[in-house]
Protein backbone atom coordinates (compact mmCIF):
# COMPACT_ATOMS: atom_id res chain seq x y z
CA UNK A 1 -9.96 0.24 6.05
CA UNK A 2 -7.13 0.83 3.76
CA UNK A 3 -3.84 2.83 5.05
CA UNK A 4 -4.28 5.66 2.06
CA UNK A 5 -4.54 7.78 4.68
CA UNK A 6 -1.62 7.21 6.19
CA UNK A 7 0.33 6.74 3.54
CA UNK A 8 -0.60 9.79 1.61
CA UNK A 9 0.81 11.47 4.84
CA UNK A 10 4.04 10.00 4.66
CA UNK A 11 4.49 11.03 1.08
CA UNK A 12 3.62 14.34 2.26
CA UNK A 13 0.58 14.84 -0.07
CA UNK A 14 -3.31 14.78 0.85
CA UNK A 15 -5.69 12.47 0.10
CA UNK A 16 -7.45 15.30 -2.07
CA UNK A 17 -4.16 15.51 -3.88
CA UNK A 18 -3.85 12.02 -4.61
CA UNK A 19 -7.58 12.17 -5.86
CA UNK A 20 -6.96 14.95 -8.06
CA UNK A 21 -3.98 12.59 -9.77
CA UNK A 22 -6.12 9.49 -10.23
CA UNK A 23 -8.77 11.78 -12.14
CA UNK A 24 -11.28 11.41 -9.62
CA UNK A 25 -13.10 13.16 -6.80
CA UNK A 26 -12.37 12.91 -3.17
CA UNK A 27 -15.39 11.38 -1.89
CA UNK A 28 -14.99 8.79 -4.74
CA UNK A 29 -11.83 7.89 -3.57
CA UNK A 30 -13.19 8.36 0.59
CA UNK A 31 -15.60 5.51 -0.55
CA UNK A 32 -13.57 3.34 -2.04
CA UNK A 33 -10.86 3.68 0.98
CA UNK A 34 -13.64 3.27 3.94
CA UNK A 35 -16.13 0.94 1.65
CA UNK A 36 -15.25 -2.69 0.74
CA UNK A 37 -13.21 -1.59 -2.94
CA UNK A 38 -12.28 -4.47 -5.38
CA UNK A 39 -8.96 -5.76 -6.11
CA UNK A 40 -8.66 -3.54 -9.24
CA UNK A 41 -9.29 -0.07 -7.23
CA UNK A 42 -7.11 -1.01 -4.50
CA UNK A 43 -4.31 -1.16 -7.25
CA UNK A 44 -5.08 1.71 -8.57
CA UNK A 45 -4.97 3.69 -5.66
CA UNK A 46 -1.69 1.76 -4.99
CA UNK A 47 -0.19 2.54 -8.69
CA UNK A 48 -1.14 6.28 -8.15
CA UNK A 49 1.13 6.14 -4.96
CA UNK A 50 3.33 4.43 -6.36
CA UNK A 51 3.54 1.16 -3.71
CA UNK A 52 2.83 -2.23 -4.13
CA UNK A 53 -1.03 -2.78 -3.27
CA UNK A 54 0.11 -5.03 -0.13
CA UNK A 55 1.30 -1.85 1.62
CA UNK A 56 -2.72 -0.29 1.47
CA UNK A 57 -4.18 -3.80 2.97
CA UNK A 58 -1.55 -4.34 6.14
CA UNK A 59 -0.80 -1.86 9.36
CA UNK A 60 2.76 -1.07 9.71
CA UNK A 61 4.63 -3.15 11.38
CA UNK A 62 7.92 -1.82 10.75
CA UNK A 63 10.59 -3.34 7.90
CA UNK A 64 8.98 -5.11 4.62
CA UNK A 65 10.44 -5.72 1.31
CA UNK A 66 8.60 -7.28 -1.30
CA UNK A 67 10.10 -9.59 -3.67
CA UNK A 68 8.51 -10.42 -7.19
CA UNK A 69 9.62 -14.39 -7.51
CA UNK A 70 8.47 -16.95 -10.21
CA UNK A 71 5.81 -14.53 -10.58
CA UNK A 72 4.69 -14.42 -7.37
CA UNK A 73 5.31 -11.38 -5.03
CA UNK A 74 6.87 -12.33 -1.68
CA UNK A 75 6.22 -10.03 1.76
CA UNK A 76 9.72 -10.40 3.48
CA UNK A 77 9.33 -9.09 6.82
CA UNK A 78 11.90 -7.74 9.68
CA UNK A 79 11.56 -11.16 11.29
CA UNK A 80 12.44 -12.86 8.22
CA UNK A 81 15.55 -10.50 7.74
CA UNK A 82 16.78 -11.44 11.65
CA UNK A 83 16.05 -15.09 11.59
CA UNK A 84 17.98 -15.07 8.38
CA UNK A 85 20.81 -13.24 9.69
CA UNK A 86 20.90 -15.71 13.02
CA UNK A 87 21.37 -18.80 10.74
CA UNK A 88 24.20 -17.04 8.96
C-alpha cells in the first residue's frame, strides 16, 4: 500500500483534500492507493504532494535525500550519510 496516507498527514492535509487538488474523487484516489496503481498514477499522486514518487513506495525509515545524478535519481540514506562521515 502506498504511504499517501501518511504523508498527507504530515503535510497536514487529508486525503480528501489532496483528491480534491488532483481533480479527482476520493474513492478514485482510495483505489489507486490500496489497489496495485501504475507507475504514472503513483507520480501523480506524488507530483500533487509535491515528493519524489520514491517517498509513496518505501516506509519511513528515518533520513533520505534523493539525488538526481546522470539522470538517474539516487536514494541516499542515514546509513549512507554516517558511513560517509566515518571515512572522513
Amino acid at each position: 500500500m502506498l504511504r499517501v496516507d501518511e504523508i498527507c498527514k504530515e503535510q497536514g492535509i487529508t486525503m480528501k483534500d489532496l483528491a480534491k487538488k488532483m481533480g479527482i474523487t476520493y474513492q478514485a484516489l482510495y483505489s489507486s492507493c490500496s489497489g496495485n496503481p501504475t507507475i504514472g498514477k503513483i507520480k501523480e499522486i506524488a507530483a500533487a504532494l509535491n515528493v519524489h514518487y520514491f517517498e509513496l513506495l518505501e516506509e519511513n525509515r528515518g533520513v533520505e535525500f534523493y539525488m538526481k545524478y546522470q539522470g538517474d535519481t539516487k536514494r541516499i540514506t542515514e546509513n549512507d550519510l554516517i558511513k560517509l562521515f566515518k571515512e572522513k
